[in-house]
C-alpha atoms as a PDB file:
ATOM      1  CA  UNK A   1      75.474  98.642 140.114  1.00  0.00           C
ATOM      2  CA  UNK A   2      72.151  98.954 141.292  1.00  0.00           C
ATOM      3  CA  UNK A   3      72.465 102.712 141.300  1.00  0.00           C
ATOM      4  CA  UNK A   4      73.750 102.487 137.919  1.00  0.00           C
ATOM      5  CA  UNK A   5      70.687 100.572 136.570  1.00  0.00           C
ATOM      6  CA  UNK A   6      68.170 102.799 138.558  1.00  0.00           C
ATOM      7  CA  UNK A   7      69.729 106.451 136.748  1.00  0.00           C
ATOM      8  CA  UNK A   8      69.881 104.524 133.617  1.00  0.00           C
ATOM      9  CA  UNK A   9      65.781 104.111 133.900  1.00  0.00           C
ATOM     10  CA  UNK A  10      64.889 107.329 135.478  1.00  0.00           C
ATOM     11  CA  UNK A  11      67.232 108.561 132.554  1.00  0.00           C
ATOM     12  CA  UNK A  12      64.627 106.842 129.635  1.00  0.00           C
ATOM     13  CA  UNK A  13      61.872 107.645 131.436  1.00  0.00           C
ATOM     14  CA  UNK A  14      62.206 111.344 131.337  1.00  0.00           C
ATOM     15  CA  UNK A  15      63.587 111.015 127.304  1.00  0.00           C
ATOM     16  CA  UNK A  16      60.058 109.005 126.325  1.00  0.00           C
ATOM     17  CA  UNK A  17      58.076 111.489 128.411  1.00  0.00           C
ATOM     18  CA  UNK A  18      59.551 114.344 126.753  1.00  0.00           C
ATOM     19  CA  UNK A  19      59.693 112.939 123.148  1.00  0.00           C
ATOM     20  CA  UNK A  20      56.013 111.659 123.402  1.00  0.00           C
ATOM     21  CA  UNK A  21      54.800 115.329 124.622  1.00  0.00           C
ATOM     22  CA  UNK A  22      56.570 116.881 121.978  1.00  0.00           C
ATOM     23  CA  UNK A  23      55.027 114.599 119.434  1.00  0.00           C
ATOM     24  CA  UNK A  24      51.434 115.226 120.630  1.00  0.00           C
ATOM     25  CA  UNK A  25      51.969 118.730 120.201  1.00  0.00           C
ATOM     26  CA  UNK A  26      49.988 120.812 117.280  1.00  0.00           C
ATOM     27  CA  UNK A  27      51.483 124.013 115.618  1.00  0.00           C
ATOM     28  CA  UNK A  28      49.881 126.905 116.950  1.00  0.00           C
ATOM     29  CA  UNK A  29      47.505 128.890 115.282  1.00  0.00           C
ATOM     30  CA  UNK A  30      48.904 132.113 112.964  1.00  0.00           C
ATOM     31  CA  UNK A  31      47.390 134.515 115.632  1.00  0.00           C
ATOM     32  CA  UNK A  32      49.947 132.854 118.415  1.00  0.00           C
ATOM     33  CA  UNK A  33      52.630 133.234 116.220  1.00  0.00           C
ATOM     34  CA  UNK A  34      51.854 136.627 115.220  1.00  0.00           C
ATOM     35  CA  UNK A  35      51.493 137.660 119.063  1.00  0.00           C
ATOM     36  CA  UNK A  36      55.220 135.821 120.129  1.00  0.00           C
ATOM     37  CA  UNK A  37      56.642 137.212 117.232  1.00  0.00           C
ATOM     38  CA  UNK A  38      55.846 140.819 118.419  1.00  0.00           C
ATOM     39  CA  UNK A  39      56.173 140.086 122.476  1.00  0.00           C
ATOM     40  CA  UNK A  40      59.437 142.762 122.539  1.00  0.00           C
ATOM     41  CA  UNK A  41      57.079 145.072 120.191  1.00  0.00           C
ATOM     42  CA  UNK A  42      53.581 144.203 121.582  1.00  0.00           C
ATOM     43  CA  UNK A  43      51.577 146.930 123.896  1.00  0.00           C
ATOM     44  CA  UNK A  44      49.188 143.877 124.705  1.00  0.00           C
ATOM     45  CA  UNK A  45      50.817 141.217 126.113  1.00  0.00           C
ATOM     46  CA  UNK A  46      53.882 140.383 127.938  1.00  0.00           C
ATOM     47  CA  UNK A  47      54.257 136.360 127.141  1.00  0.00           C
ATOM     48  CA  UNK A  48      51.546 133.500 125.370  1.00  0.00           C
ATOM     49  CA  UNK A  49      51.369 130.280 127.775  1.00  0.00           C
ATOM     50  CA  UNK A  50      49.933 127.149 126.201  1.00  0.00           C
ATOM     51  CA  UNK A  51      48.138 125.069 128.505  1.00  0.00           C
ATOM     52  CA  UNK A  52      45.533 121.972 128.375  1.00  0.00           C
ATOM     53  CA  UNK A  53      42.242 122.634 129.519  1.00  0.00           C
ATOM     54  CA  UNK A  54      39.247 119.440 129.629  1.00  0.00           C
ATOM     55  CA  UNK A  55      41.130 117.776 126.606  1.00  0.00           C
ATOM     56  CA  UNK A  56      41.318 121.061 124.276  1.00  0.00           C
ATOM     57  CA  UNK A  57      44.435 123.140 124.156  1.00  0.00           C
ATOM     58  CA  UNK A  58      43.734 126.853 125.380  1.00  0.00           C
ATOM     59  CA  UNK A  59      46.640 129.763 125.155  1.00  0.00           C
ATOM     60  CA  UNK A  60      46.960 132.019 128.441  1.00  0.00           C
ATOM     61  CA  UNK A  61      47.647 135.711 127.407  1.00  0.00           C
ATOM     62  CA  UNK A  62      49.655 138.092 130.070  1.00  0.00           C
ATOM     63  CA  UNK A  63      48.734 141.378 129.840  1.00  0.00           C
ATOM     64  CA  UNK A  64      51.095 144.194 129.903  1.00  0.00           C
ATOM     65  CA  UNK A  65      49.744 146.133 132.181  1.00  0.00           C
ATOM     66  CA  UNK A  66      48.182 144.772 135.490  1.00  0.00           C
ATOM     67  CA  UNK A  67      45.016 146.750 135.552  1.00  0.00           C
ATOM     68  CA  UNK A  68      44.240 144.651 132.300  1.00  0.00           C
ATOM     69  CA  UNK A  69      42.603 141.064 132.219  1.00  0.00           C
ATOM     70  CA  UNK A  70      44.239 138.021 131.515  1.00  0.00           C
ATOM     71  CA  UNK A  71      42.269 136.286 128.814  1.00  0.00           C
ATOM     72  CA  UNK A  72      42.635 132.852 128.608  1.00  0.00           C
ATOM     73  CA  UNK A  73      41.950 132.010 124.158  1.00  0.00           C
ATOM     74  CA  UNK A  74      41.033 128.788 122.615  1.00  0.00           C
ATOM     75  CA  UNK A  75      42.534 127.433 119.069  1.00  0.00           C
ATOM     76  CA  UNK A  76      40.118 129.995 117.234  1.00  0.00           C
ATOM     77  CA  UNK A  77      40.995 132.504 119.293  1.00  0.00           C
ATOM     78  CA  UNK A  78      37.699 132.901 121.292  1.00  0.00           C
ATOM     79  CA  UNK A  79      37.938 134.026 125.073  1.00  0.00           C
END
């Protein structure tokens, strides 16, 4: 029973954490959305990570090729 009762928290735990990250989130700015919608297509980057950064959200950029720089981007898109 115990076991029962300890899966049954660890279960609601991970559903709040979940649900209250996806609630926090913002939309991303049209210049994200412009990039993932043209990953397949794109010459410049490979794949848009969004990350948290000293309480601002900041999007990591992969470049396609490797003798390229990484830029890391705030919201407006500023390196």
């Amino acid at each position: 029973m115990r076991k029962l009762i300890l899966i049954y928290l660890m279960l609601l735990a991970f559903v709040l954490v979940f649900t209250a990250c996806n609630l926090a989130s913002e939309p991303e700015p049209d210049w994200v959305k412009q990039i993932l919608a043209n990953l397949g297509d794109d010459k410049d980057y490979t794949a848009v990570y969004k990350c948290d950064y000293r309480d601002q959200t900041v999007y990591y950029a992969i470049s396609s090729c490797c003798d390229r720089y990484d830029p890391l981007f705030d919201r407006e898109q500023k390196r």
